[in-house]
Each structure stands twice: as structure tokens, then as C-alpha cells.
PDB file of N, CA and C in Angstrom:
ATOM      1  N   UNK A   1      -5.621  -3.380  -7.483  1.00  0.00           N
ATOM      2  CA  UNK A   1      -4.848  -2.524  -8.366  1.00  0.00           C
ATOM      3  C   UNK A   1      -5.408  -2.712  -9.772  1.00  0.00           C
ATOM      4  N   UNK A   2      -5.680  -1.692 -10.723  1.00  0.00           N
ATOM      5  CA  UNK A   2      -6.145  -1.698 -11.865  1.00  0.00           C
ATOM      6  C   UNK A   2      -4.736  -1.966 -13.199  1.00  0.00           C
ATOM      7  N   UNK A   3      -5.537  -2.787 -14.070  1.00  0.00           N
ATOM      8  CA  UNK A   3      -5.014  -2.697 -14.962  1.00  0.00           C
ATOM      9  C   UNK A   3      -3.316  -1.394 -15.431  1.00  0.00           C
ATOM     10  N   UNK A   4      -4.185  -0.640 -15.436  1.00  0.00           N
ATOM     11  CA  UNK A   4      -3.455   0.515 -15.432  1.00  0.00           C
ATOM     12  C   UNK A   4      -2.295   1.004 -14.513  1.00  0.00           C
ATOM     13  N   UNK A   5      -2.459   0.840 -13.059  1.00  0.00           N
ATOM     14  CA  UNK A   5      -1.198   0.301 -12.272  1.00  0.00           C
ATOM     15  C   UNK A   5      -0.204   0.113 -12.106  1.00  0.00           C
ATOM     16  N   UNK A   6      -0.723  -1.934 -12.743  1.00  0.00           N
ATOM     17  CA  UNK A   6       0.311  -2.914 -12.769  1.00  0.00           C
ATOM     18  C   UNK A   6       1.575  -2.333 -13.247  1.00  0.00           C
ATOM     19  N   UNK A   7       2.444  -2.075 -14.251  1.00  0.00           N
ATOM     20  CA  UNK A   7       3.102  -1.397 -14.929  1.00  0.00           C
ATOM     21  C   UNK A   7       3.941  -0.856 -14.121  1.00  0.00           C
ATOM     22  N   UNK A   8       3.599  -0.252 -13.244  1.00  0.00           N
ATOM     23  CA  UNK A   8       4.305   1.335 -12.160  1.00  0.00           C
ATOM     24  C   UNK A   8       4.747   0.551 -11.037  1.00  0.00           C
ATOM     25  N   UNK A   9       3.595  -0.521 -10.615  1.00  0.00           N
ATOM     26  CA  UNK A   9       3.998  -1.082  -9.165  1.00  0.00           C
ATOM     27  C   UNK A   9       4.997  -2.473  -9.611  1.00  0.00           C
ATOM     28  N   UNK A  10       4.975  -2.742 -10.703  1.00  0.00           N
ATOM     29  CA  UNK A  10       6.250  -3.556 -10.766  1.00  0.00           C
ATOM     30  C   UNK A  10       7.435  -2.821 -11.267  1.00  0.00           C
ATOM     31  N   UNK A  11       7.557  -1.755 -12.009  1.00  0.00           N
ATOM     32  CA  UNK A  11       9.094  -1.226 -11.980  1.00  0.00           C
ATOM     33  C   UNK A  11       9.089  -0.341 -10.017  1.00  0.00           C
ATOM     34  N   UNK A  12       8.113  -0.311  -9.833  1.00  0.00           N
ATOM     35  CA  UNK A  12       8.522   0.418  -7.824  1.00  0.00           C
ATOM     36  C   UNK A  12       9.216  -1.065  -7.216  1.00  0.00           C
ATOM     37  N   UNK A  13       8.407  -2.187  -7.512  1.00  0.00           N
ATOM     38  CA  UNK A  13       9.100  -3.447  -6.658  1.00  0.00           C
ATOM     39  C   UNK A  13      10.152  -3.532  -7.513  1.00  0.00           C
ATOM     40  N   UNK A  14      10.528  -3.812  -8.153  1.00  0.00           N
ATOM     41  CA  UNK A  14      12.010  -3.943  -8.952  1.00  0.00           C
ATOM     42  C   UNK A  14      12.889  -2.752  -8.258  1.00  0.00           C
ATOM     43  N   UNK A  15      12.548  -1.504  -7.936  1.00  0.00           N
ATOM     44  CA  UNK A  15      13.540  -0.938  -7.245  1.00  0.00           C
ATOM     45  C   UNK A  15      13.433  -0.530  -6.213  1.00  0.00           C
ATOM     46  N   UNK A  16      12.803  -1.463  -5.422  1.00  0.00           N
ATOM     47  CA  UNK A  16      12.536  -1.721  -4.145  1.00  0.00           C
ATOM     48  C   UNK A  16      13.856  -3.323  -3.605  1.00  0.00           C
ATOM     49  N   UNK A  17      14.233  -3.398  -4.138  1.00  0.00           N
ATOM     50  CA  UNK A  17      15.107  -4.447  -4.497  1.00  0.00           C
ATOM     51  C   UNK A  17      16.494  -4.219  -3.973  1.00  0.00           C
ATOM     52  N   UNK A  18      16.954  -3.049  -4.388  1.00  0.00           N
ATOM     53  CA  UNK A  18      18.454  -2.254  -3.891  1.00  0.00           C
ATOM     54  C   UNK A  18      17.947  -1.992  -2.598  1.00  0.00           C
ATOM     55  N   UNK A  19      16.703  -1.994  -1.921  1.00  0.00           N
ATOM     56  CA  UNK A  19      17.046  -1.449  -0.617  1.00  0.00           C
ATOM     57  C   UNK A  19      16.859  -2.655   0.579  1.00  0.00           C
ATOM     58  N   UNK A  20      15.910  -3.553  -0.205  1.00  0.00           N
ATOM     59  CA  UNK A  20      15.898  -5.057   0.737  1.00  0.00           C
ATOM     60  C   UNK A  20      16.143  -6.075   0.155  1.00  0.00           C
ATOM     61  N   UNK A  21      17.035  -6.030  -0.764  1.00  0.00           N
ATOM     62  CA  UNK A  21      17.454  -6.987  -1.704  1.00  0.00           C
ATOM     63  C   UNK A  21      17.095  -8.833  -1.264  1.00  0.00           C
ATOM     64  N   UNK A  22      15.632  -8.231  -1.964  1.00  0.00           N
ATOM     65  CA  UNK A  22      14.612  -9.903  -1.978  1.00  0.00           C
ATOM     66  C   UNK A  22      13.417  -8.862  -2.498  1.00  0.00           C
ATOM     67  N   UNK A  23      12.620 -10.135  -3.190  1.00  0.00           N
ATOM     68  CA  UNK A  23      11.786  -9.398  -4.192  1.00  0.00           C
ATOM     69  C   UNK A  23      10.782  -9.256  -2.990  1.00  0.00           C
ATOM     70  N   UNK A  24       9.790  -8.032  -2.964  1.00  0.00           N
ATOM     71  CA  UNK A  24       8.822  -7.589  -2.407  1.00  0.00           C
ATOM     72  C   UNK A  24       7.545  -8.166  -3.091  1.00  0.00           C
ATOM     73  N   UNK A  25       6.827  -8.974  -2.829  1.00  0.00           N
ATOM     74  CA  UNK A  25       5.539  -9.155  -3.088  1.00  0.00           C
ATOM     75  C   UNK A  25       4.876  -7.900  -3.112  1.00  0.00           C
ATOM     76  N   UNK A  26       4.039  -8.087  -4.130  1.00  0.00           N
ATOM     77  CA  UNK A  26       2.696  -7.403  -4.622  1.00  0.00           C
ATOM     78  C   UNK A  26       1.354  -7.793  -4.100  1.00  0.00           C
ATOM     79  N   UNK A  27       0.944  -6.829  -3.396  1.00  0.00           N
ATOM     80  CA  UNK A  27      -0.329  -7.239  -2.923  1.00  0.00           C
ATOM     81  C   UNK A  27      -1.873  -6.473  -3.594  1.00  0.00           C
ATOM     82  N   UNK A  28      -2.418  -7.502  -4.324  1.00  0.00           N
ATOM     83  CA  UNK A  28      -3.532  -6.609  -5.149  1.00  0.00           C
ATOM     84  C   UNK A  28      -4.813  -6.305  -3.746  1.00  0.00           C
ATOM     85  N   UNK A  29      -4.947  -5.172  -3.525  1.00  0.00           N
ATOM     86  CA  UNK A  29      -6.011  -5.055  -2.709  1.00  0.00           C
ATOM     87  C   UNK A  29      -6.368  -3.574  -2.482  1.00  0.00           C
ATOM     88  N   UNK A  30      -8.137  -3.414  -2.285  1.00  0.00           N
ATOM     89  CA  UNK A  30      -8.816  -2.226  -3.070  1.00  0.00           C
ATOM     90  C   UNK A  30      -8.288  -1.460  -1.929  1.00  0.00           C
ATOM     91  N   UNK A  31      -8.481  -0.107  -2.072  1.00  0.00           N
ATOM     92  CA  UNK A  31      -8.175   1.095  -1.230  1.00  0.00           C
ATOM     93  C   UNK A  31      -9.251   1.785  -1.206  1.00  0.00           C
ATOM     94  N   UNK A  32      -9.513   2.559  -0.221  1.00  0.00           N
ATOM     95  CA  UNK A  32     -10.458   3.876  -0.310  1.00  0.00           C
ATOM     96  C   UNK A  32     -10.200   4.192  -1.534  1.00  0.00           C
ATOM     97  N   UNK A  33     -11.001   5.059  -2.095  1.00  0.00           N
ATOM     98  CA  UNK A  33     -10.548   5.740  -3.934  1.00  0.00           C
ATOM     99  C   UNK A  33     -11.501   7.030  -3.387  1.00  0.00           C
ATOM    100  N   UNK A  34     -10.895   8.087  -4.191  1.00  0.00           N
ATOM    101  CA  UNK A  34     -11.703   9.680  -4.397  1.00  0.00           C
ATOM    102  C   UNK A  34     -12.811   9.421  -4.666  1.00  0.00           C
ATOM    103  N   UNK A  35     -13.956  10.129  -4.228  1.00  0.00           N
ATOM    104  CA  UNK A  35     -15.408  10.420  -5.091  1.00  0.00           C
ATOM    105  C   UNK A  35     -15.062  11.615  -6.184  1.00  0.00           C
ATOM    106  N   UNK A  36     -14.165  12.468  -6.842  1.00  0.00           N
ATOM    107  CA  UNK A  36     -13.732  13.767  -7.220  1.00  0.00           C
ATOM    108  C   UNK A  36     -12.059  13.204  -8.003  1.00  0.00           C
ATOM    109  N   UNK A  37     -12.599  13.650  -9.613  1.00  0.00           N
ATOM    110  CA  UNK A  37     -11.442  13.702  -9.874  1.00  0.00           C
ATOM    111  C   UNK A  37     -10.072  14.514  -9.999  1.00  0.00           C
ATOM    112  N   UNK A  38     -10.120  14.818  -8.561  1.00  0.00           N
ATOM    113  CA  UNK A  38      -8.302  15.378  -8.406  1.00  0.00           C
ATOM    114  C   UNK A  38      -7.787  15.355  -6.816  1.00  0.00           C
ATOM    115  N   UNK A  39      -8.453  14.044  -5.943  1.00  0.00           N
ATOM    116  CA  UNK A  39      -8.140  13.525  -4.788  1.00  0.00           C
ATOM    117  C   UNK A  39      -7.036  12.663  -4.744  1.00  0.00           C
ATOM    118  N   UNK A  40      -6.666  12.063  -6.175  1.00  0.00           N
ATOM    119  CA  UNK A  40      -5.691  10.669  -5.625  1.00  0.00           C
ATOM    120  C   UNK A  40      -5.108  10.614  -5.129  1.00  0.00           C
ATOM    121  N   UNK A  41      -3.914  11.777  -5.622  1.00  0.00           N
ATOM    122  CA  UNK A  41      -2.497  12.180  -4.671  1.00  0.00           C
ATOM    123  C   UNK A  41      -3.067  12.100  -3.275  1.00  0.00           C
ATOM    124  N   UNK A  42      -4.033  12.964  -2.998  1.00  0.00           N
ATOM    125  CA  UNK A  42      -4.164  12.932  -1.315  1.00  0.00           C
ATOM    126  C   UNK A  42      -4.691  11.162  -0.785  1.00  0.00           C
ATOM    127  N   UNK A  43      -5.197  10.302  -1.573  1.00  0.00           N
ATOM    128  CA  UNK A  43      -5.236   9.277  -0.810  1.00  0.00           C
ATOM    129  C   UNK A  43      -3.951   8.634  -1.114  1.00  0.00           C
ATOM    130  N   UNK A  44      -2.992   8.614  -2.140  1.00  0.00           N
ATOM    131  CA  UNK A  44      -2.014   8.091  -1.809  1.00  0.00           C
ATOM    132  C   UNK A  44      -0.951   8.642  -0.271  1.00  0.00           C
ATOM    133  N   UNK A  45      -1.470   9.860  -0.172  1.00  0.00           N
ATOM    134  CA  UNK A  45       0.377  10.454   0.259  1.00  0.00           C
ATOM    135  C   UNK A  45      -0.665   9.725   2.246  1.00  0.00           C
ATOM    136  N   UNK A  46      -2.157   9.996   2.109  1.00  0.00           N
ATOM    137  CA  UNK A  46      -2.570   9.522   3.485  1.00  0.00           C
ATOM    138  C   UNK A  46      -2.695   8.242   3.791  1.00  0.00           C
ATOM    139  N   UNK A  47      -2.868   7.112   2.560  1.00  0.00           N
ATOM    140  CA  UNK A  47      -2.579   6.243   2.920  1.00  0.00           C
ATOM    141  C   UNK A  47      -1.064   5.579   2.873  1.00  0.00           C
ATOM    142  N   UNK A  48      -0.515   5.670   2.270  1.00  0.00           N
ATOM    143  CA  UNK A  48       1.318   5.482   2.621  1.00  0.00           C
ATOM    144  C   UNK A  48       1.370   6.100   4.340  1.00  0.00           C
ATOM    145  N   UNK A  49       0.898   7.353   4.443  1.00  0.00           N
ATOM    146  CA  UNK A  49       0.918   7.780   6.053  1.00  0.00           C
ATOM    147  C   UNK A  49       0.758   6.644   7.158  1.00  0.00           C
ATOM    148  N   UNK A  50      -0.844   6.620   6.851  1.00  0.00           N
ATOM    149  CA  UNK A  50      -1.551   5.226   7.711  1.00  0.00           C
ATOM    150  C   UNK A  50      -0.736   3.774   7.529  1.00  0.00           C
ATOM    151  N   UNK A  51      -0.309   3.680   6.629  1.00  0.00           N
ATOM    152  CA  UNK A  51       0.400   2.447   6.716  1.00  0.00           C
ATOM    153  C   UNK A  51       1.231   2.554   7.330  1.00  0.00           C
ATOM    154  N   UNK A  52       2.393   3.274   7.120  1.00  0.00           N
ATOM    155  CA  UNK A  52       3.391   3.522   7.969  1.00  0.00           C
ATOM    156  C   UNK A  52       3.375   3.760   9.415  1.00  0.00           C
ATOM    157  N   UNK A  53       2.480   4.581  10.030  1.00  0.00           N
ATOM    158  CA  UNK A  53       1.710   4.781  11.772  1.00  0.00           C
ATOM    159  C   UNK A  53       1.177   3.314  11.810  1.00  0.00           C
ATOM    160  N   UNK A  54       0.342   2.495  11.456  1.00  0.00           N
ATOM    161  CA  UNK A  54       0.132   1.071  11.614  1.00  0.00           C
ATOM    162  C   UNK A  54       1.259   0.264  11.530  1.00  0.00           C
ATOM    163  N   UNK A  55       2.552   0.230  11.172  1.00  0.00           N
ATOM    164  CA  UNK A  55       3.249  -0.676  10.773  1.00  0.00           C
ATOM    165  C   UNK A  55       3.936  -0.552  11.855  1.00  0.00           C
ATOM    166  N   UNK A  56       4.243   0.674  12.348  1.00  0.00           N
ATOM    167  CA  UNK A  56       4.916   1.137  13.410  1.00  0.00           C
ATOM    168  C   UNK A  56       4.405   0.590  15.074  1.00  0.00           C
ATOM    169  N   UNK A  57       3.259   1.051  15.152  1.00  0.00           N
ATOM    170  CA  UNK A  57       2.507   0.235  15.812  1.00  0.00           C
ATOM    171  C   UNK A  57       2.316  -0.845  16.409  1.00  0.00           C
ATOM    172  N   UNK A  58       1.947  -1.783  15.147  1.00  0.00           N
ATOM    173  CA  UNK A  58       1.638  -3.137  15.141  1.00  0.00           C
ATOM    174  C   UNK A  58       2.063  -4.161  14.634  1.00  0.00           C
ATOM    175  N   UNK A  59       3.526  -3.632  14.140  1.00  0.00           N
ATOM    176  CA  UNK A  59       4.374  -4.556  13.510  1.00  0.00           C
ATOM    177  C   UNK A  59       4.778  -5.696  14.774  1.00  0.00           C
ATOM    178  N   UNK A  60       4.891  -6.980  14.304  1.00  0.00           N
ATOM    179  CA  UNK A  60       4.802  -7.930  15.481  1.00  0.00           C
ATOM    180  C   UNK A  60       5.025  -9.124  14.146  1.00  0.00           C
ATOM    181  N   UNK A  61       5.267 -10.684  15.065  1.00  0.00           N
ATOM    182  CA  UNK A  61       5.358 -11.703  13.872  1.00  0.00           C
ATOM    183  C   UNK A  61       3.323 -11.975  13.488  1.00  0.00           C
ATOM    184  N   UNK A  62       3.036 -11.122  13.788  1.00  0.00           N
ATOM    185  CA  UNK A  62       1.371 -11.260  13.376  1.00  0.00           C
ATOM    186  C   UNK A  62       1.329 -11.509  11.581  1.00  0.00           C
ATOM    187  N   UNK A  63       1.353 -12.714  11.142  1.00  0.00           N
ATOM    188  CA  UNK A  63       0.931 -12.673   9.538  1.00  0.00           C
ATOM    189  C   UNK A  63      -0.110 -11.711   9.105  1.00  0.00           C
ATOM    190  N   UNK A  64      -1.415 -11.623   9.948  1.00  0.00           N
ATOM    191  CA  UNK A  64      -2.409 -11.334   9.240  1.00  0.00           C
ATOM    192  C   UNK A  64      -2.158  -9.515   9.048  1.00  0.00           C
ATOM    193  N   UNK A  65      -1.029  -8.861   9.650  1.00  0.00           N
ATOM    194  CA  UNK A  65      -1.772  -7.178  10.198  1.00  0.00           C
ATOM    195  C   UNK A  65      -1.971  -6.493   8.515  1.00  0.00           C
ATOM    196  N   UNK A  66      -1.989  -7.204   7.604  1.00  0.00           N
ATOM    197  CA  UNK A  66      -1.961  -6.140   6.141  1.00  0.00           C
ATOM    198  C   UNK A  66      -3.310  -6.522   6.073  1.00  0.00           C
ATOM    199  N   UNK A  67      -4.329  -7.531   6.114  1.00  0.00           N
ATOM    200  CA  UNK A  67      -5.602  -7.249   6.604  1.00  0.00           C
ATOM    201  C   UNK A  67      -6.381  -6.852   7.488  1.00  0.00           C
ATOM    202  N   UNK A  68      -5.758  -6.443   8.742  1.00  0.00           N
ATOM    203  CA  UNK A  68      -5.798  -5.694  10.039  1.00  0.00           C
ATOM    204  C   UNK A  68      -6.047  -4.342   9.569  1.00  0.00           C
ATOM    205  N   UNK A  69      -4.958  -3.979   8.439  1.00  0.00           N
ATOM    206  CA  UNK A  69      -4.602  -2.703   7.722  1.00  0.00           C
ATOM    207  C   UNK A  69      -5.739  -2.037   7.336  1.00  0.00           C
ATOM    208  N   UNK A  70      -6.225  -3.455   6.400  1.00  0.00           N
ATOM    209  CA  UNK A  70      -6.656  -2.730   4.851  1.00  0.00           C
ATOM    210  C   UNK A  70      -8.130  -2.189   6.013  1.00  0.00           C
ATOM    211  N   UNK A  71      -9.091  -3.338   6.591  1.00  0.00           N
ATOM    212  CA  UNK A  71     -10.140  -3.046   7.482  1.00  0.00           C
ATOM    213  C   UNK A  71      -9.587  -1.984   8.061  1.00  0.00           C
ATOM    214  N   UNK A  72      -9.126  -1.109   8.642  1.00  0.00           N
ATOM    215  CA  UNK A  72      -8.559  -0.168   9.530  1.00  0.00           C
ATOM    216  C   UNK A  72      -8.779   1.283   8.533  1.00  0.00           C
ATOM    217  N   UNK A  73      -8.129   1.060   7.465  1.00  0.00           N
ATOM    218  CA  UNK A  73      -8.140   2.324   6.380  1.00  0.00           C
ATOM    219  C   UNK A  73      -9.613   2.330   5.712  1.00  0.00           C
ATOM    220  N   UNK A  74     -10.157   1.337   5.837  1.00  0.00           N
ATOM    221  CA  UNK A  74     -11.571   1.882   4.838  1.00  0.00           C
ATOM    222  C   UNK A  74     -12.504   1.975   6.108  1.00  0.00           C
ATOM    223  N   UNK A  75     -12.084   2.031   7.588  1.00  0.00           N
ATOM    224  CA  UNK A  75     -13.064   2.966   8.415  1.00  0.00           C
ATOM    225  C   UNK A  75     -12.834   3.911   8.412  1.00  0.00           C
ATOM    226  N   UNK A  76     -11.645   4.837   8.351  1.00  0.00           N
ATOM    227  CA  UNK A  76     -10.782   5.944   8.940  1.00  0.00           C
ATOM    228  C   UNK A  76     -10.900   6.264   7.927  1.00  0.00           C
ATOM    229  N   UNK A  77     -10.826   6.245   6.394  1.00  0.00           N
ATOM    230  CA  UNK A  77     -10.091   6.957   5.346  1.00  0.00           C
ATOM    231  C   UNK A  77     -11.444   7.705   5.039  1.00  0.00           C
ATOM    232  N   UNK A  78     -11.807   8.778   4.825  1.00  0.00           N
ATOM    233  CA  UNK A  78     -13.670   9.134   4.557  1.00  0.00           C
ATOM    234  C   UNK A  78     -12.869  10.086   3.388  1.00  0.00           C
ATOM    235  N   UNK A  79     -13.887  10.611   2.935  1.00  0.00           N
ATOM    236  CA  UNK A  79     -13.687  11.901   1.667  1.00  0.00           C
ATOM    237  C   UNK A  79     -13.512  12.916   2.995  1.00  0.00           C
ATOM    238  N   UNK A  80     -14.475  13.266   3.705  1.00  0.00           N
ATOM    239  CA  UNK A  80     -14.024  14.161   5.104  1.00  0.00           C
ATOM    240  C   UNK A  80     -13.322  14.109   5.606  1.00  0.00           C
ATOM    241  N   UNK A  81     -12.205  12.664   5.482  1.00  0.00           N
ATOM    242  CA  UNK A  81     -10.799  12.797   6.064  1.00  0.00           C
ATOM    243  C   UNK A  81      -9.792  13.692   5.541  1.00  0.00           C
ATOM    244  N   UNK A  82     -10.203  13.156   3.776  1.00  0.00           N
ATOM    245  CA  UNK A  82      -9.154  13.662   3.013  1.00  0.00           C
ATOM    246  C   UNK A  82      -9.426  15.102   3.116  1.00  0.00           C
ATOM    247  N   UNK A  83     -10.475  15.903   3.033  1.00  0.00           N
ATOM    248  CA  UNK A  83     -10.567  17.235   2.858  1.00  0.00           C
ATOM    249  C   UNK A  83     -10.127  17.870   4.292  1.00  0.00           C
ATOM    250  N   UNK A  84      -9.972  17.522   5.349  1.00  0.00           N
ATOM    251  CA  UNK A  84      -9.284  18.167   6.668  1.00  0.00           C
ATOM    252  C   UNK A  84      -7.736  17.353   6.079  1.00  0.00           C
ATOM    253  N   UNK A  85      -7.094  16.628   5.567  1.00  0.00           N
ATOM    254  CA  UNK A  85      -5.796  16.208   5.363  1.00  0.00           C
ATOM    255  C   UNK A  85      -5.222  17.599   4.004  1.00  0.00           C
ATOM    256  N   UNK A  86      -6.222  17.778   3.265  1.00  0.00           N
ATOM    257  CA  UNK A  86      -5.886  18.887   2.115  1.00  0.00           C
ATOM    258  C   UNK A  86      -5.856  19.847   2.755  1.00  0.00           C
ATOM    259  N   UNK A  87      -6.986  20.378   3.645  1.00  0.00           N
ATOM    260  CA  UNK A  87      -6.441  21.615   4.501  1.00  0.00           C
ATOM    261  C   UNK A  87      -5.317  22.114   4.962  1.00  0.00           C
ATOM    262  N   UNK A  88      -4.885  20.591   5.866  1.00  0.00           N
ATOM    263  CA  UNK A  88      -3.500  20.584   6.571  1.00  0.00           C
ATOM    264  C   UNK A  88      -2.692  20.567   6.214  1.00  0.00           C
ATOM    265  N   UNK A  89      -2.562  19.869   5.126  1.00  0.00           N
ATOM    266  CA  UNK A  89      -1.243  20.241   3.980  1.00  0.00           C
ATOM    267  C   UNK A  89      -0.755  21.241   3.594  1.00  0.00           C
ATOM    268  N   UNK A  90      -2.035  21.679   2.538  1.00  0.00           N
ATOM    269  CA  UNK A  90      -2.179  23.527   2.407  1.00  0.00           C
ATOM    270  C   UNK A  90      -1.761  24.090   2.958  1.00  0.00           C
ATOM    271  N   UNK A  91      -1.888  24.131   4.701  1.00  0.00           N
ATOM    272  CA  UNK A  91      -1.310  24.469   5.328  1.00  0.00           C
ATOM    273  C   UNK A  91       0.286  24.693   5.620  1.00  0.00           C
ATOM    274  N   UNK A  92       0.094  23.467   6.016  1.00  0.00           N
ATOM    275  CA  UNK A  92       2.130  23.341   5.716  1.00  0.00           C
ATOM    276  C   UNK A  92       2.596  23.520   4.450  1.00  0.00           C
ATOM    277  N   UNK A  93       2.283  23.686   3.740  1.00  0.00           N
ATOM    278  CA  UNK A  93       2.928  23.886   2.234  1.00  0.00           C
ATOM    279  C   UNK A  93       2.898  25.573   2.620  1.00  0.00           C
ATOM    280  N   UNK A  94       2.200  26.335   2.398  1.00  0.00           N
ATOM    281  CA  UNK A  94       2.284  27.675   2.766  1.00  0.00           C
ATOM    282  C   UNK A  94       2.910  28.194   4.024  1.00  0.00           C
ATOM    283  N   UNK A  95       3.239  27.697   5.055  1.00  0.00           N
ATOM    284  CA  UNK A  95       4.060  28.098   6.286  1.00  0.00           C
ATOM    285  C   UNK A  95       5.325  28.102   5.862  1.00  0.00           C
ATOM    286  N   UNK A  96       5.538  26.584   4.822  1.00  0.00           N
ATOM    287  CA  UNK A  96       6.980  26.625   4.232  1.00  0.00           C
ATOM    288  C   UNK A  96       7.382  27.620   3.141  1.00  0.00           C
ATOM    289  N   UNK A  97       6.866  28.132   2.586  1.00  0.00           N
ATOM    290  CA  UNK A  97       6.798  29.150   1.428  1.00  0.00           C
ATOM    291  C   UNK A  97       7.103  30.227   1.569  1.00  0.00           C
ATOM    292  N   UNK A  98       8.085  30.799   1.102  1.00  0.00           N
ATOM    293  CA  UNK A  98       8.906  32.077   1.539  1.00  0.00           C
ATOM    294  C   UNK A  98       7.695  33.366   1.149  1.00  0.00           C
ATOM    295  N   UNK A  99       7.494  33.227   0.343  1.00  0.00           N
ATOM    296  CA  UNK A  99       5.976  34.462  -0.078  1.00  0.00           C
ATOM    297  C   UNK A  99       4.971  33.622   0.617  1.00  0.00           C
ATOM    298  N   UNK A 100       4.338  34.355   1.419  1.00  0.00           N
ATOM    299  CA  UNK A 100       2.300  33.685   2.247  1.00  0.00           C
ATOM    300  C   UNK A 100       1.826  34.381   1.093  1.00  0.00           C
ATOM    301  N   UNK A 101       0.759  33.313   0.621  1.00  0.00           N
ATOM    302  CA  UNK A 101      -0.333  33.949  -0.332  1.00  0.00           C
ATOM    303  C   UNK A 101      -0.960  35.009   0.315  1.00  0.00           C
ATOM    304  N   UNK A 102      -1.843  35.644  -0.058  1.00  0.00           N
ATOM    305  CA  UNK A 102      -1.964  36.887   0.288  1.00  0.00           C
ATOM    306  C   UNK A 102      -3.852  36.573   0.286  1.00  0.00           C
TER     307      UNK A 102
END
């Protein structure tokens, strides 16, 4: 997590607090990142995804699976992932949309 971050992911764990009331550790560790600046959103909203389908998964008393994780997302996560994940979105965002672009 960058500098820049820190800030955001400690007021998120602070109100992460009301819902499992015990402090949530912070885990600094790199992610896939965009080659293009206006991908982030899509690696956040796909990796929150992947975590969640892994957690689901492979949740078990296994200590190690958040490094199970991280190795898991930087095979799977490609820029070619994200651009078939923007498609699909696109997608559903416009099916939901009372006007279809035209």
C-alpha cells in the first residue's frame, strides 16, 4: 500500500470495527496495478471479487491462505483480464439502464 493509501485504509479499518468489533489488521501487500491510467476501479472492484470467491472457497483454519491469495491474483489478474471484466460490466451496467445506448 502506498503512502497515499494509508490514510483511507485506516479510517475503512476503524469502521470495519462496528461490524466485527476487534480491530482488523492491515495487511501491506502489492496487488496487480493498471498499465493505463483509468483501470484502478476495475482492479479494485475484481480484486475484492477474487478475494471474496477465494475466501469462500478456501476459508479453513489454514493461516497461510492470504498468501495462497496474493500468488493466486497476480497469475489470474492480467490487463486482458481486466479488459474482458470492463466489457462485462459495461455490459451489465447497460442491461440495467432504462434507456440502451443506442
Amino acid at each position: 500500500m502506498s503512502s497515499a493509501n494509508d490514510r483511507t485504509a485506516k479510517e475503512i479499518q476503524t469502521k470495519f470495527r462496528v461490524f466485527f468489533h476487534e480491530n482488523i489488521p492491515l495487511i501491506n501487500s502489492r496487488c496487480p496495478q493498471q498499465q493505463n491510467g483509468f483501470d484502478c476501479g476495475l482492479y479494485v472492484i475484481v480484486i475484492v471479487e477474487e478475494f471474496c470467491r477465494f475466501i469462500y472457497a478456501h476459508l479453513s483454519n489454514e493461516k497461510d491462505y492470504f498468501n495462497k491469495f496474493m500468488d493466486d491474483i497476480h497469475r489470474s489478474i492480467t490487463s486482458d483480464y481486466i479488459n474482458l471484466r470492463r466489457e462485462e460490466l459495461k455490459s451489465l451496467l447497460e442491461s440495467m439502464s432504462i434507456e440502451k445506448p443506442k
